[in-house]
N, C-alpha and C. Protein backbone atom coordinates (compact mmCIF):
# COMPACT_ATOMS: atom_id res chain seq x y z
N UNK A 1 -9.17 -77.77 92.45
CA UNK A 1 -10.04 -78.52 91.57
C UNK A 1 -10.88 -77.58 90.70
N UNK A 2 -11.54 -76.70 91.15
CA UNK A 2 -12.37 -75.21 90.89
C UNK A 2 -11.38 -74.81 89.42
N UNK A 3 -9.89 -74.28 89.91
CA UNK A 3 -9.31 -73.91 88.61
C UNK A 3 -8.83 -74.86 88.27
N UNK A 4 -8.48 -76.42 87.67
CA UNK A 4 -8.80 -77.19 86.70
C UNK A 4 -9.79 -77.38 86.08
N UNK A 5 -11.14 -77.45 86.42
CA UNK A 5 -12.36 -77.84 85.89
C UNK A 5 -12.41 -76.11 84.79
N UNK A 6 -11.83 -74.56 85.09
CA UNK A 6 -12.22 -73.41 85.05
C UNK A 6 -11.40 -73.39 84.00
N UNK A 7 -10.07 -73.91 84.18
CA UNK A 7 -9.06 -74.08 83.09
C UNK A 7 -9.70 -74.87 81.44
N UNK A 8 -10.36 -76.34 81.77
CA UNK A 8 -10.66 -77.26 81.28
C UNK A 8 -11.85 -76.42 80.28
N UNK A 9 -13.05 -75.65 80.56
CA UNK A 9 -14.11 -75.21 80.53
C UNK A 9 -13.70 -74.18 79.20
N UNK A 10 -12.61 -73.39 79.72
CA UNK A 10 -12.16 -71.98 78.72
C UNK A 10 -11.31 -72.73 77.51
N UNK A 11 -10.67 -73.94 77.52
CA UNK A 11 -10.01 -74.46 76.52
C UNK A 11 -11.10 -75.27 75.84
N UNK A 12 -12.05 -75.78 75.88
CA UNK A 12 -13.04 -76.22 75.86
C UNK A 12 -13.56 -75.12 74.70
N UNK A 13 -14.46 -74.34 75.42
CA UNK A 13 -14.95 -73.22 74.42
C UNK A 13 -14.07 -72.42 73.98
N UNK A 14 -12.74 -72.50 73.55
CA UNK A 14 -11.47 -71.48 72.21
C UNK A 14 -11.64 -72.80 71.55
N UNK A 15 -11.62 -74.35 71.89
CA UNK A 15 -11.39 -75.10 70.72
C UNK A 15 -13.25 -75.05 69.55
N UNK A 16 -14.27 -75.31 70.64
CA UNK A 16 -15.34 -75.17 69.78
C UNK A 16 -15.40 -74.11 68.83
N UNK A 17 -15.24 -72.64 69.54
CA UNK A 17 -15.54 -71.64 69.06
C UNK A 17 -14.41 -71.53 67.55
N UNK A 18 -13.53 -72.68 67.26
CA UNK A 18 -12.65 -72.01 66.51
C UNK A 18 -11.23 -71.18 66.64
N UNK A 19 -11.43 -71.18 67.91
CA UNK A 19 -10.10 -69.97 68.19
C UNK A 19 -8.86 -69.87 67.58
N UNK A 20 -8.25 -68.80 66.77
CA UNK A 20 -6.98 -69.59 66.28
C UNK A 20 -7.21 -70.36 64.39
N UNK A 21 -8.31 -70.46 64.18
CA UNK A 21 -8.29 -71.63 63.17
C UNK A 21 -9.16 -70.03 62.40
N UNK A 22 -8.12 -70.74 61.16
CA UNK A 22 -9.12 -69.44 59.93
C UNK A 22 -10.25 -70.31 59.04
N UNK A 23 -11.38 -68.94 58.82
CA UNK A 23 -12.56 -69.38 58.62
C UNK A 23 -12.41 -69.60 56.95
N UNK A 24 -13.48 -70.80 56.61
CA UNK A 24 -12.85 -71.03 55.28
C UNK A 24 -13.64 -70.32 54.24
N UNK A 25 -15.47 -69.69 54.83
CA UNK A 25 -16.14 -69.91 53.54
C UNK A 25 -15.64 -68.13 53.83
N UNK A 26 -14.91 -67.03 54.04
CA UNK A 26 -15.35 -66.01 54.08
C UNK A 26 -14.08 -65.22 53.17
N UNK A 27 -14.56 -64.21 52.45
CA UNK A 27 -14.11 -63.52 51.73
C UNK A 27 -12.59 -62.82 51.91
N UNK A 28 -11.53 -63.27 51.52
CA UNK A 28 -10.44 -62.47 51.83
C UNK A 28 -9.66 -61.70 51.04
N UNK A 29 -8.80 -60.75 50.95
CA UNK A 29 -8.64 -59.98 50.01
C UNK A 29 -6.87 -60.27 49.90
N UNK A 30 -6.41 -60.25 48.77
CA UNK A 30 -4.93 -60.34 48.48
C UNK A 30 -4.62 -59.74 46.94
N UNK A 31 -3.63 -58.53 47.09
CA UNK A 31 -3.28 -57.67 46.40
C UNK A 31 -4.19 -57.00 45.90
N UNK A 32 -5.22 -56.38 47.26
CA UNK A 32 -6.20 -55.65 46.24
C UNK A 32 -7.52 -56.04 45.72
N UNK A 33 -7.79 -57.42 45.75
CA UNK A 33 -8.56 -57.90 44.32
C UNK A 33 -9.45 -58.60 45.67
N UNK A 34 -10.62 -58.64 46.02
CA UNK A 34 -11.50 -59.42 46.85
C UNK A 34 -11.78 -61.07 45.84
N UNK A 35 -11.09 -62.09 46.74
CA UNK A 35 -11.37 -63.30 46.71
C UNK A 35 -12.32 -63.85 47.49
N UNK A 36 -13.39 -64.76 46.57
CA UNK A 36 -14.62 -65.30 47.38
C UNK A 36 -14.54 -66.42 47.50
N UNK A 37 -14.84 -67.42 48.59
CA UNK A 37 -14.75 -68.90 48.45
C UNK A 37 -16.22 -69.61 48.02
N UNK A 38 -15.87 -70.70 47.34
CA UNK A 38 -17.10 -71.15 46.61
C UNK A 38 -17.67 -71.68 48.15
N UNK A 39 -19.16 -71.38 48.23
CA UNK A 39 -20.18 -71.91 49.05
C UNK A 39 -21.46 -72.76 48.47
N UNK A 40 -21.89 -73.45 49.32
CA UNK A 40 -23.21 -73.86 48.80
C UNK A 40 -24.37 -73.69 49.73
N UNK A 41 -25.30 -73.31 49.25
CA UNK A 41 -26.86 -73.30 49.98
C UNK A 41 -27.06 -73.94 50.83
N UNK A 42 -28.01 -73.99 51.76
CA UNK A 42 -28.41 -75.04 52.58
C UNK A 42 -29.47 -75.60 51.75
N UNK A 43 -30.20 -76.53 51.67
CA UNK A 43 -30.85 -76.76 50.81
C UNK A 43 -32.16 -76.76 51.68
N UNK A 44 -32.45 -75.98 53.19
CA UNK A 44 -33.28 -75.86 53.75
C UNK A 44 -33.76 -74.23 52.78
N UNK A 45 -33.04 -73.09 52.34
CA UNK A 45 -33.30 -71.96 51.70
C UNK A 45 -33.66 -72.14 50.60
N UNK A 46 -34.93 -71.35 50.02
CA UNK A 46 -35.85 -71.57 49.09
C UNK A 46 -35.33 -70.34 47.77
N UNK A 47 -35.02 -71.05 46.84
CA UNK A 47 -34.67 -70.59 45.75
C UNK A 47 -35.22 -68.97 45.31
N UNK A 48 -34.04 -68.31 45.29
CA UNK A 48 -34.23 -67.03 44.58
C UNK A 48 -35.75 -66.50 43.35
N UNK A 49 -36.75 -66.19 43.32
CA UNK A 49 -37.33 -65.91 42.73
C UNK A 49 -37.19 -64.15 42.08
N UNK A 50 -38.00 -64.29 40.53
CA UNK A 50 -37.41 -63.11 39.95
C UNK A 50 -38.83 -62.61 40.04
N UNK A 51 -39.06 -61.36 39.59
CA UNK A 51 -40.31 -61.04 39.50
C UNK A 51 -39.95 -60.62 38.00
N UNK A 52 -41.79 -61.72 37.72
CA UNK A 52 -42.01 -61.34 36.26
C UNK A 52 -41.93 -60.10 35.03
N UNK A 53 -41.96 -59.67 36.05
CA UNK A 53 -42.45 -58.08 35.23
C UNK A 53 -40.92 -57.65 34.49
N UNK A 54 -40.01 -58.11 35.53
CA UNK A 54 -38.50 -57.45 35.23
C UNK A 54 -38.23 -57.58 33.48
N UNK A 55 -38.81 -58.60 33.40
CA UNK A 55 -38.57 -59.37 31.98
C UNK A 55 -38.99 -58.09 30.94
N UNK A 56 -39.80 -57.28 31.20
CA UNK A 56 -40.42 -56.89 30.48
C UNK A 56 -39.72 -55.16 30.52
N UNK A 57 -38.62 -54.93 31.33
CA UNK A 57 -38.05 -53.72 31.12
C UNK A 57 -37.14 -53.52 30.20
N UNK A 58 -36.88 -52.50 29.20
CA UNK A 58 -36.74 -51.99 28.16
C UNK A 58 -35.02 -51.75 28.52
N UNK A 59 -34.11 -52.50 27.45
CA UNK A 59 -33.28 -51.98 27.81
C UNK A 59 -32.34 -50.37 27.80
N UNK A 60 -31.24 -49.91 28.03
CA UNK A 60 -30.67 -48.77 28.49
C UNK A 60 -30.43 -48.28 27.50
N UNK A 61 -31.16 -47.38 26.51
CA UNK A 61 -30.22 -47.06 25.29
C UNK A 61 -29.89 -45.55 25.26
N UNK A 62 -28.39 -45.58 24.73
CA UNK A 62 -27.64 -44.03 24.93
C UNK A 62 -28.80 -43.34 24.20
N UNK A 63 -28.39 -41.96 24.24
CA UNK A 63 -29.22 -40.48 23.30
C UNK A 63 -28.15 -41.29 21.67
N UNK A 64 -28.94 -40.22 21.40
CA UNK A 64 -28.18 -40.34 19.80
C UNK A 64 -28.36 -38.58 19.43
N UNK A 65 -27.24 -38.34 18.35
CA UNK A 65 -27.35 -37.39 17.65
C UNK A 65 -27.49 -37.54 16.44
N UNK A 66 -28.21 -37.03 16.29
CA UNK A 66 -28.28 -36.83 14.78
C UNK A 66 -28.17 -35.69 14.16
N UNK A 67 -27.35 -35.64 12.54
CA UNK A 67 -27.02 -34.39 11.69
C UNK A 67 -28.08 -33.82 10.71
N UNK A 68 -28.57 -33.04 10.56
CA UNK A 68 -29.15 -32.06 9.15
C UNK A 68 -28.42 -31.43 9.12
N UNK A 69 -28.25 -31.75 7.52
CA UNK A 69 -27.19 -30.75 6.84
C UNK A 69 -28.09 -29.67 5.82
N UNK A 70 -28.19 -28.40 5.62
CA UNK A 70 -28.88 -27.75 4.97
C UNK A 70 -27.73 -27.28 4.36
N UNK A 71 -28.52 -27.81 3.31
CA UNK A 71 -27.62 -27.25 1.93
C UNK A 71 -28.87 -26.90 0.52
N UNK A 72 -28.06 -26.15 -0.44
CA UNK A 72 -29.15 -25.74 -1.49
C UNK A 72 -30.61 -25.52 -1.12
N UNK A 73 -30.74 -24.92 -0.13
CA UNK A 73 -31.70 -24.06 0.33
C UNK A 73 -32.61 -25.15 0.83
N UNK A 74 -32.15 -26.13 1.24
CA UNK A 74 -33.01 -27.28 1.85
C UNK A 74 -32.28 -28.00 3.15
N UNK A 75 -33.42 -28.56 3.95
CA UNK A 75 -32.78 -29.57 4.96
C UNK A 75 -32.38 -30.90 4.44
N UNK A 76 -31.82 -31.61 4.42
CA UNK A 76 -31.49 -33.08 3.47
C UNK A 76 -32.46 -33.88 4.90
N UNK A 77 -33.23 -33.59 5.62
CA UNK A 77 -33.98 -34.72 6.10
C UNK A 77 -35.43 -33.70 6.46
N UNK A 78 -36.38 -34.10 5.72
CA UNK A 78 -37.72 -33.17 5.78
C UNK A 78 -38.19 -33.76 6.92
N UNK A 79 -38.49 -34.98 7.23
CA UNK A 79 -39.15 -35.80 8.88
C UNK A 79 -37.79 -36.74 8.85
N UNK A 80 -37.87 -35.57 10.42
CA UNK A 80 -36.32 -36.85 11.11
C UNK A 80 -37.24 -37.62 12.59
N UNK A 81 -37.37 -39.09 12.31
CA UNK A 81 -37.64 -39.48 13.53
C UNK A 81 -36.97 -39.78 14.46
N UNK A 82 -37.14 -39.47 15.94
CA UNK A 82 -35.93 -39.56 16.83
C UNK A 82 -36.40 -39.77 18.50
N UNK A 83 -36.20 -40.35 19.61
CA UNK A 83 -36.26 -40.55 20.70
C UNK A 83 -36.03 -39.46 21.58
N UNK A 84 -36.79 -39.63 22.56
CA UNK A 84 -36.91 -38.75 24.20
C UNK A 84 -35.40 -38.73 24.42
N UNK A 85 -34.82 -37.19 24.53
CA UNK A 85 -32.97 -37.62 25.12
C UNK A 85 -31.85 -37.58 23.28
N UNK A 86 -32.31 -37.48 22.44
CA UNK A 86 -31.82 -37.15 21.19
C UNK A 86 -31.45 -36.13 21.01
N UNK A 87 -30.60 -35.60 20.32
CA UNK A 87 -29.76 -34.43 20.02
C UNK A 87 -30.19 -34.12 18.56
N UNK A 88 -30.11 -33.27 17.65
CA UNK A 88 -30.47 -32.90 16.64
C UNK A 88 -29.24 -31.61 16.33
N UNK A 89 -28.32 -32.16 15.61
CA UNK A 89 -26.93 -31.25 15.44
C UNK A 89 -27.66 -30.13 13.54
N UNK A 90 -27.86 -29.55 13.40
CA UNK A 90 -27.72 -28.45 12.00
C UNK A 90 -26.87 -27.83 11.98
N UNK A 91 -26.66 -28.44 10.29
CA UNK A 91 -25.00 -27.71 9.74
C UNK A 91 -25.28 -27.12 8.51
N UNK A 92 -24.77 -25.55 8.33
CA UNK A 92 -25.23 -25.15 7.05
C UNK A 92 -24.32 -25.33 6.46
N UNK A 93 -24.65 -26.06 5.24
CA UNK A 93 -23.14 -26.28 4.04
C UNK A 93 -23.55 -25.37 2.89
N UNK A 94 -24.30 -24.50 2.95
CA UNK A 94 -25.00 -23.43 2.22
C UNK A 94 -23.79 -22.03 2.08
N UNK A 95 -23.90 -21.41 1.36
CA UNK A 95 -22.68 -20.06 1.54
C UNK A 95 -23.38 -18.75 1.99
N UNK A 96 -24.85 -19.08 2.03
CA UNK A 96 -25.47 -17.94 2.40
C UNK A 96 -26.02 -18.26 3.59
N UNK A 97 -26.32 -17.27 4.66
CA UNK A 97 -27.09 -17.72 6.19
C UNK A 97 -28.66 -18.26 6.57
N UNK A 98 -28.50 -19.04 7.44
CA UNK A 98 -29.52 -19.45 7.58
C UNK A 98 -30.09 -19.47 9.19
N UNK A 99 -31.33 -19.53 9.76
CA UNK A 99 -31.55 -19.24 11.12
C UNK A 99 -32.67 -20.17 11.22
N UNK A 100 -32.98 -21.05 12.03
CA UNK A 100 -33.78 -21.76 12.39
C UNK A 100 -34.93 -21.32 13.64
N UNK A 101 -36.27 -21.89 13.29
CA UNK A 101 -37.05 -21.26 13.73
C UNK A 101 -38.36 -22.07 13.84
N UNK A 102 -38.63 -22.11 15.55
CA UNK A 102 -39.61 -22.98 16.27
C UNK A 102 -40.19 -22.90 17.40
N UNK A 103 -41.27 -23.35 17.67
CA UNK A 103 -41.69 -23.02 18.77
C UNK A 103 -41.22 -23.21 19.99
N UNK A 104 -39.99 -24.15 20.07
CA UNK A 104 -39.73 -25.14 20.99
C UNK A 104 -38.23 -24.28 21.03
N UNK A 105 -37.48 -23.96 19.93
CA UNK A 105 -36.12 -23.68 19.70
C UNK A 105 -35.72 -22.78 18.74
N UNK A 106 -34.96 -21.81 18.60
CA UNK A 106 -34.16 -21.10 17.62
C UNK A 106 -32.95 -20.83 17.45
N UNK A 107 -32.09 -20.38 16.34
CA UNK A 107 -30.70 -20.15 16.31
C UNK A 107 -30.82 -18.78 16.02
N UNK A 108 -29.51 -18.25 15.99
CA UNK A 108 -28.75 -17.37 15.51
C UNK A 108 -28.63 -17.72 14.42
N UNK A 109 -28.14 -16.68 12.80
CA UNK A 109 -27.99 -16.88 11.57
C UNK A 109 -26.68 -17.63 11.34
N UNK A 110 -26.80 -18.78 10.87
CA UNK A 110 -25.78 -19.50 10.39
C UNK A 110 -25.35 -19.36 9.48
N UNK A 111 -23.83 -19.21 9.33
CA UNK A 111 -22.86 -18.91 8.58
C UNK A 111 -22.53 -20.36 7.82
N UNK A 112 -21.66 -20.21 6.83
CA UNK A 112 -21.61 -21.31 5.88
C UNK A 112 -20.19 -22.46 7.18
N UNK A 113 -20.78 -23.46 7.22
CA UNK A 113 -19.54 -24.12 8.58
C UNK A 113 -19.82 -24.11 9.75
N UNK A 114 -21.35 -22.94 10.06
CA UNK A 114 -21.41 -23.05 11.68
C UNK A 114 -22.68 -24.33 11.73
N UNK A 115 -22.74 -24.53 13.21
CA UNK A 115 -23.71 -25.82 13.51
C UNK A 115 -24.65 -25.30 14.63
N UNK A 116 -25.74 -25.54 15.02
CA UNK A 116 -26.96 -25.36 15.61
C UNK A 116 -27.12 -26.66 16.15
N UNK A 117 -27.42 -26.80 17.78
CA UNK A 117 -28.05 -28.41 18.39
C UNK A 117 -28.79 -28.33 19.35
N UNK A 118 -29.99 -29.05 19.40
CA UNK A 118 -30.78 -29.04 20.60
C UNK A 118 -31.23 -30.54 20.91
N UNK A 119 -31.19 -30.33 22.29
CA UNK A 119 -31.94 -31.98 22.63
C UNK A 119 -33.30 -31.85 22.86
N UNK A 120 -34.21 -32.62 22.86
CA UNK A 120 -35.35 -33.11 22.60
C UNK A 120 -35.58 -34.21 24.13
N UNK A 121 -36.73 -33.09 24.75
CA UNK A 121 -36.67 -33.71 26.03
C UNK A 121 -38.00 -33.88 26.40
N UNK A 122 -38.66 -33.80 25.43
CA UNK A 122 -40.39 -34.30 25.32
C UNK A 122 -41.07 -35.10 23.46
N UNK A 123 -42.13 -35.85 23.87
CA UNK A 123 -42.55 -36.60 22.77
C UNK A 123 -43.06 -35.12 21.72
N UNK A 124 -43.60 -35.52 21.05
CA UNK A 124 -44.29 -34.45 20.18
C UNK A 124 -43.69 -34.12 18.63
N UNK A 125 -44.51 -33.24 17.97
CA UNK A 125 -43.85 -33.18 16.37
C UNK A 125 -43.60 -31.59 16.67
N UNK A 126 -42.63 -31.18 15.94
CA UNK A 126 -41.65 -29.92 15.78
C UNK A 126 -41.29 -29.75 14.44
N UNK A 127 -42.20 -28.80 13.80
CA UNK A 127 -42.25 -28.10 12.82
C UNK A 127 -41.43 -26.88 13.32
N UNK A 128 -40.43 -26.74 12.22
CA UNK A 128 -38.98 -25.74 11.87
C UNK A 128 -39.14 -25.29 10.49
N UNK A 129 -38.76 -24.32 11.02
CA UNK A 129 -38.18 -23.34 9.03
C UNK A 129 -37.04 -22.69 9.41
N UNK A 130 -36.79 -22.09 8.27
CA UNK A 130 -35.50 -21.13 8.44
C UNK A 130 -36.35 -19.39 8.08
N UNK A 131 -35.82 -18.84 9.71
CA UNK A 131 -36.31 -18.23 9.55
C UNK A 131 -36.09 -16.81 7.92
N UNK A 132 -34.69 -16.78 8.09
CA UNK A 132 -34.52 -16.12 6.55
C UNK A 132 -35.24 -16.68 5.20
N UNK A 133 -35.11 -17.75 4.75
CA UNK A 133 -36.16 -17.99 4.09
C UNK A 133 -37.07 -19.31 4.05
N UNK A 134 -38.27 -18.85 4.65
CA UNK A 134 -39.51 -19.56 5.05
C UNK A 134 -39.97 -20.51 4.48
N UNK A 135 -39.70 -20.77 3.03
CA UNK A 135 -40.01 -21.82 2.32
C UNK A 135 -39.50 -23.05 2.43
N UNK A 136 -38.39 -23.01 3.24
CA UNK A 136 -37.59 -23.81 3.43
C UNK A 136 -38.35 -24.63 5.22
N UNK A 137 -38.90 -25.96 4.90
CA UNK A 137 -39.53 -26.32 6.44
C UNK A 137 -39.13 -28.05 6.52
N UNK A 138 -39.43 -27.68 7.30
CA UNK A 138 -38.92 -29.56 7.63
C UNK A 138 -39.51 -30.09 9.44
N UNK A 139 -39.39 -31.10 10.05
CA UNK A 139 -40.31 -31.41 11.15
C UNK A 139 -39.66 -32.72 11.66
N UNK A 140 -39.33 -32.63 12.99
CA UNK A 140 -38.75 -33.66 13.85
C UNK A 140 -39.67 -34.15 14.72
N UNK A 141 -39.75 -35.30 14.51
CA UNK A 141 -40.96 -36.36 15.13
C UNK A 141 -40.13 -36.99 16.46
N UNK A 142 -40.55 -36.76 17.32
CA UNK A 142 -39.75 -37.14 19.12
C UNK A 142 -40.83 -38.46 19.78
N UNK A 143 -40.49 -39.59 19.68
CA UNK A 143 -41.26 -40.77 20.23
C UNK A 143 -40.54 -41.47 21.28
């Protein structure tokens, strides 16, 4: 009687527990690709809240580069404004050399075709000349 009732008891708890029977709400995977089954809330769980502030974060924006081209003994951009993480590429299209010159950065004398670049990894204004000839100035504004 002991092992009928013992028998009865263990078939008992494999049928509650599920035994054998596949679960429906849970995630299974086929060829690779994770399939989810649609679920719903209990409607005893209290709705997702956002915090306000999130609203107010700035979105992700790449660096940028930007070109000066010095030509005819000038920079073609006298104030370049530009962001924290910006690149600043100089190209002399000039036939004679030119060398740039700052507190922050300098080149080597540029040849007519070569290029000069620095990134900009603080706010502030950056006054440049060339150092060969001085008259020549210009100033990158970093915000």
């Amino acid at each position: 009687m002991h092992k009928i009732n013992l028998l009865v008891f263990i078939v008992a708890v494999l049928i509650f527990s599920g035994f054998g029977c596949q679960q429906v709400n849970q995630p299974s995977v086929q060829s690779g690709v994770q399939i989810n089954s649609p679920t719903t809330l209990p409607t005893t769980q209290p709705a997702v809240q956002t915090n306000p502030s999130e609203k107010n974060i700035p979105p992700v924006t790449q660096a940028k580069t930007y070109i000066v081209q010095i030509s005819n003994f000038t920079f073609n951009q006298n104030v370049l404004n530009i962001k924290v993480g910006d690149t600043v590429r100089w190209e002399n299209k000039d036939s004679v050399p030119h060398a740039l010159a700052a507190d922050k950065f300098s080149s080597n004398p540029l040849s007519k075709g070569d290029t000069f670049s620095y990134t900009f990894n603080e706010t502030g204004e950056f006054d440049y000349h060339c150092s060969i000839h001085p008259s020549m100035t210009a100033k990158i504004v970093v915000k």
